[in-house]
Each structure stands twice: as C-alpha cells, then as structure tokens.
Protein backbone atom coordinates (compact mmCIF):
# COMPACT_ATOMS: atom_id res chain seq x y z
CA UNK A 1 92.58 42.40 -76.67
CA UNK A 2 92.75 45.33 -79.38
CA UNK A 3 92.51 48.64 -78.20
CA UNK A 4 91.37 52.07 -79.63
CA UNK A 5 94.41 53.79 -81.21
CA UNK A 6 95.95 55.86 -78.84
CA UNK A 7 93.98 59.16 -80.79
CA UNK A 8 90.93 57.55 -80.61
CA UNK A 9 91.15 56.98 -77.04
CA UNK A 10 92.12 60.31 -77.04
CA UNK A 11 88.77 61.74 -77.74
CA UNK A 12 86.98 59.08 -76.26
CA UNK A 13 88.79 60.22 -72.60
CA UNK A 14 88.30 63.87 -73.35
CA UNK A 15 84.41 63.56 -73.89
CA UNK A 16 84.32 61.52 -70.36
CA UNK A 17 85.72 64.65 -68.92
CA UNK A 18 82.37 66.61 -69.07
CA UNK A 19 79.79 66.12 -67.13
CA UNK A 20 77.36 63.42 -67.83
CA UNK A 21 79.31 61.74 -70.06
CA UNK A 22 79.90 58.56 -69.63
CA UNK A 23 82.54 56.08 -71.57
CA UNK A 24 79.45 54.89 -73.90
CA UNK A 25 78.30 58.17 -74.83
CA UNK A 26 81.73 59.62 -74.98
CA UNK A 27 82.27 56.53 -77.66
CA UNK A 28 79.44 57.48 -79.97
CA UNK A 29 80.59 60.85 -79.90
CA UNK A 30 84.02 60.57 -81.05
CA UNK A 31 83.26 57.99 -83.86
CA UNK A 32 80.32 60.49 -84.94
CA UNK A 33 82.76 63.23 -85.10
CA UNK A 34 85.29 61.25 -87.00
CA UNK A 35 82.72 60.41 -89.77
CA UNK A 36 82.00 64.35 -89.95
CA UNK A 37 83.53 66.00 -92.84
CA UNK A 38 87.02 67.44 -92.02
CA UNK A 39 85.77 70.87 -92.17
CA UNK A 40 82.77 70.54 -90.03
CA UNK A 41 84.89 68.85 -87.13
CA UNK A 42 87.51 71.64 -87.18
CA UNK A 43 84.00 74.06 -87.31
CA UNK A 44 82.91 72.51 -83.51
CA UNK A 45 86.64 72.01 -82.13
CA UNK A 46 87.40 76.24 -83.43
CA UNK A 47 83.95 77.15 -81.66
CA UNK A 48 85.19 75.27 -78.37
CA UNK A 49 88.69 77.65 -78.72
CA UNK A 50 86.63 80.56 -79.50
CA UNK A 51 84.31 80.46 -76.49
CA UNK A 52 87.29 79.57 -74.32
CA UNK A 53 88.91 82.49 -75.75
CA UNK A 54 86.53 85.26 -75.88
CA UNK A 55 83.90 84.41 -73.04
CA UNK A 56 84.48 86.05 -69.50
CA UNK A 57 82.64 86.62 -66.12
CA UNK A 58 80.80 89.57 -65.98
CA UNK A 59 82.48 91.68 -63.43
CA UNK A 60 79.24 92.87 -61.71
CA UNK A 61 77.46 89.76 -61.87
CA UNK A 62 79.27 86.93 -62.55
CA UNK A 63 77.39 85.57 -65.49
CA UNK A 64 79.54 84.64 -68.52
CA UNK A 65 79.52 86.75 -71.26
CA UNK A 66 81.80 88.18 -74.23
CA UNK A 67 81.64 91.78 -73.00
CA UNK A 68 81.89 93.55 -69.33
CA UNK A 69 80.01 94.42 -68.01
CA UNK A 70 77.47 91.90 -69.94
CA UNK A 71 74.37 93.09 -71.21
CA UNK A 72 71.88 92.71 -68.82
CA UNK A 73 74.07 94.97 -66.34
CA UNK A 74 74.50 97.21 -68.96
CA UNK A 75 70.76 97.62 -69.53
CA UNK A 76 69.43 100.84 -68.29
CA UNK A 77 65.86 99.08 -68.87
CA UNK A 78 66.33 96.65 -65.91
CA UNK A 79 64.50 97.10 -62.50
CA UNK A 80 67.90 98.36 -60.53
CA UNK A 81 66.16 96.99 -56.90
CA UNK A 82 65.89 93.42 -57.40
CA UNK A 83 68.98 90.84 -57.52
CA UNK A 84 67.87 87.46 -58.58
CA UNK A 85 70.30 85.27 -57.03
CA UNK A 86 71.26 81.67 -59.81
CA UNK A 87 73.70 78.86 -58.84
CA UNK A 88 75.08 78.89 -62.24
CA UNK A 89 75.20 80.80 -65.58
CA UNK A 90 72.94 78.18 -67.77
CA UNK A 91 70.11 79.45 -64.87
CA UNK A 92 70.37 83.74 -65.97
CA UNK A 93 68.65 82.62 -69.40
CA UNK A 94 65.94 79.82 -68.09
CA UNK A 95 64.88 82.48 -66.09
CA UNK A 96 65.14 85.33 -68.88
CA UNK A 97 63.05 82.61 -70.83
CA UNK A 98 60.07 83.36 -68.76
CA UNK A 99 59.50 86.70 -70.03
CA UNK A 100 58.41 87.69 -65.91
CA UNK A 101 62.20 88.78 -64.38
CA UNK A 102 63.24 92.18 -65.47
CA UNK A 103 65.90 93.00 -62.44
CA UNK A 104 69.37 92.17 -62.34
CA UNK A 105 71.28 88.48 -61.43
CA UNK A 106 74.11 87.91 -59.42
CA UNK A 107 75.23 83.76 -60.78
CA UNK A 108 77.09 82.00 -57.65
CA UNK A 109 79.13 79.73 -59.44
CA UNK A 110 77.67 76.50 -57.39
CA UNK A 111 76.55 76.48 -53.49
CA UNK A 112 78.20 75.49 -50.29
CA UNK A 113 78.59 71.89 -49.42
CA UNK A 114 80.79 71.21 -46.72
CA UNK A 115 80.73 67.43 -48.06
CA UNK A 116 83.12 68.37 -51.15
CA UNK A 117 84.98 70.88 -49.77
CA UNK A 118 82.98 73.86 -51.12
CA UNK A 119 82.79 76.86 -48.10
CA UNK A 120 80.97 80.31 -48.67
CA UNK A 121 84.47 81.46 -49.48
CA UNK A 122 84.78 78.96 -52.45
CA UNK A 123 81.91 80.90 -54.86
CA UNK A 124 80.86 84.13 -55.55
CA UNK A 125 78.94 85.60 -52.44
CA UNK A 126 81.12 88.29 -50.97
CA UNK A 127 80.79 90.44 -54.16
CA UNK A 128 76.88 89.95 -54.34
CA UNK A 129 77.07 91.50 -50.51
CA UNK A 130 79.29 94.57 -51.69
CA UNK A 131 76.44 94.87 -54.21
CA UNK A 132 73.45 95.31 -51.79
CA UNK A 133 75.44 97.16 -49.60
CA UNK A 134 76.60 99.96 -52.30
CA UNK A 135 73.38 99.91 -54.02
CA UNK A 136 69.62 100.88 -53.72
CA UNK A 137 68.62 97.05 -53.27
CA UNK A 138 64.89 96.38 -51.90
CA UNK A 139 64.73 92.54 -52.50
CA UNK A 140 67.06 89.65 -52.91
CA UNK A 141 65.88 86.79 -54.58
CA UNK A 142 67.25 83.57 -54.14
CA UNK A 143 66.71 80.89 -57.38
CA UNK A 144 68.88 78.26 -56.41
CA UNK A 145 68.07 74.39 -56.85
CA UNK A 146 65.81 72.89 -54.65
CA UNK A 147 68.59 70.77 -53.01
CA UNK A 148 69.90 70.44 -49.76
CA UNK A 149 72.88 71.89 -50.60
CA UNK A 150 70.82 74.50 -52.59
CA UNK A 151 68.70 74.99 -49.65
CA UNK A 152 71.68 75.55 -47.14
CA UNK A 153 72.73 78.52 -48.99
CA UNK A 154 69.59 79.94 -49.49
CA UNK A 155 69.64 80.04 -45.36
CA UNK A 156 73.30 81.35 -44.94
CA UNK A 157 72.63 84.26 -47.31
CA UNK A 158 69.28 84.99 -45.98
CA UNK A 159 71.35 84.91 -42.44
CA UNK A 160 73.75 87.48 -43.78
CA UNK A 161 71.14 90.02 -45.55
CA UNK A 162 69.72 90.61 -41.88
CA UNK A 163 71.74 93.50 -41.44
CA UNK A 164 70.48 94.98 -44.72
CA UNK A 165 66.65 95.57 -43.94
CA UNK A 166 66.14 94.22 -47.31
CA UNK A 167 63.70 91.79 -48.63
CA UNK A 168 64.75 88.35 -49.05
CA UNK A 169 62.49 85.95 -50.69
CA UNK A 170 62.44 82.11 -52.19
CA UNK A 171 61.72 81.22 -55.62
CA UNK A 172 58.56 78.74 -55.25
CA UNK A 173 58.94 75.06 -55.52
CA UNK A 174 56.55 72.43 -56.14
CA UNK A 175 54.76 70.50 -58.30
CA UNK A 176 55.78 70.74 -62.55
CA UNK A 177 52.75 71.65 -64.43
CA UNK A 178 51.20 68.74 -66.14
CA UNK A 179 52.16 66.51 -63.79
CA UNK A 180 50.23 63.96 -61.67
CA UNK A 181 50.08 64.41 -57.67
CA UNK A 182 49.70 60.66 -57.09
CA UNK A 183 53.47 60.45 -59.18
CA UNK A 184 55.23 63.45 -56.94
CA UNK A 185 57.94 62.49 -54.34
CA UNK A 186 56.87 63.64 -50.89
CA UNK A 187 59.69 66.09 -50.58
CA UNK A 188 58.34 68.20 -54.15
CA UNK A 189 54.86 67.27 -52.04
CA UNK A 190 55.95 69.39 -48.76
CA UNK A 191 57.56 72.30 -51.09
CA UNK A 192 54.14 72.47 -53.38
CA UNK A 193 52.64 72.92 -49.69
CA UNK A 194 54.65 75.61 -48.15
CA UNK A 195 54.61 77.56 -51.34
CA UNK A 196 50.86 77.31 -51.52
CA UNK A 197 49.53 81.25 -52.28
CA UNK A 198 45.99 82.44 -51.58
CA UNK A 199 43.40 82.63 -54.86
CA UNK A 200 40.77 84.26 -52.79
C-alpha cells in the first residue's frame, strides 16, 4: 500500500493533535494548505509562532493576552466587586459579547475531575482566593459549563468562599432561545426549572 510522504504525514499527524480533529479533517487540511500559495501558508504557520511567542496569562486573571496585566484588569471602567469566574479563556469574550458583564474574570484553565487526574491543585483556583481575600469582592460568579465536572467545581468553590461572607451565585442554565421544549434533554429540562425567575 502507498503511503503519504513522510512530510505529508507530517502535517496530517500535527493537525490530529488539536482538538477535534480527526485523521479526515486533519487530511483536508493539509492538502488545502499545500495548494495555498507559498506565501499565504508561511502567513498562517508565522501567525501560529507569533501567538506562541507573544501571548501570555494575565497575571491577575489568568486570561491570555499580549500584555500584563491584560486589558480588562487594566480597565479602571470595570465594576472592581464582581469576579466572573470562566473555565477557559475562549469563555472571557462570549461573555464580553453580551454587552451585560462589566466586572472583572478570573479564567480557571479547565475544572476538577478526579476521573483524569485533574485536582483543585491542577488549575488556577488558589490565586482567584488570594484575590477575594485582598480585595473589596461582594459577589463571585461562577460561569462554568453546565457539566458534571463543571458543576463539581462550581460546589467546591462555593464551599471555600464560605469564609468570605461574599456572594456566590450561578450563571443560569436552561433552555437556548429558539428552541423547542418537546426537543430538550431532561437534564437542560431540570436546569430551565431551577433557574426559573419570577415575572410578576
């Protein structure tokens, strides 16, 4: 049987290294970058080395960023009392996208799951407890996925905060607008219900 050249499978194998990629996708990929001009292929592989290069973690919040602290701690505009609390940097701008957040983050870097190894000590909680104790911090808000490893570490923070006398609330989960009821899995069901708010 013929085989890629040993370049070629190359690429192919370094695409299957992120996540989501599978050998099929990671295929079409590398063939659709080798019928790219020269100069627009060395364009996405200098922007790879450039992130890699000049992105950091913010050393207040964790978030990545190209300058420390990054800009949102930086801002002087932000609501200093509120700490939104994100598994992972992608989450800081979905929830800057909805234009209704204007406190500070503090991005976890994943949540505890005993299943793969991954203990409290194994992402970024013990600075985000430095931070409410050194600061003026009224709430805590906790915007991790709805999973059970999401929901886990929602419970051992919230544990931990006792001590503080601070607020500590749950971004609401339920139902995605536009969708239909009758479709919804009974877990997204019993969420929708708990995080049911008064209208009158």
């Amino acid at each position: 049987m013929i085989k890629y050249t040993s370049s070629i499978e190359k690429l192919i194998e370094s695409f299957v290294k992120l996540p989501g990629i599978g050998r099929k996708t990671a295929q079409r990929l590398a063939f659709h970058i080798l019928g790219m001009p020269r100069e627009k292929a060395e364009e996405i592989a200098q922007s790879i080395l450039d992130a890699r290069q000049k992105i950091v973690t913010c050393s207040i919040c964790g978030d990545l960023t190209d300058i420390d602290p990054c800009r949102i701690c930086g801002s002087k505009d932000r609501d200093a009392t509120l700490i939104c609390v994100v598994q992972e940097p992608g989450d800081v701008m979905a929830m800057e996208r909805t234009g209704q957040y204007f406190g500070f983050y503090h991005v976890l870097h994943g949540v505890i799951s005993p299943m793969d190894g991954i203990g409290p000590n194994d992402i970024n909680l013990k600075s985000l407890f430095t931070r409410v104790a050194e600061a003026d911090i009224k709430e805590v808000i906790l915007a991790v996925n709805p999973t059970v490893e999401g929901e886990a570490t929602a419970m051992y923070i919230s544990k931990l905060m006792a001590p503080f006398g601070i607020t500590v609330s749950r971004i609401a989960h339920g139902i995605p607008v536009g969708s239909d009821i009758e479709y919804t899995d009974e877990v997204t069901l019993a969420k929708a219900m708990e995080g049911r708010r008064i209208i009158r």
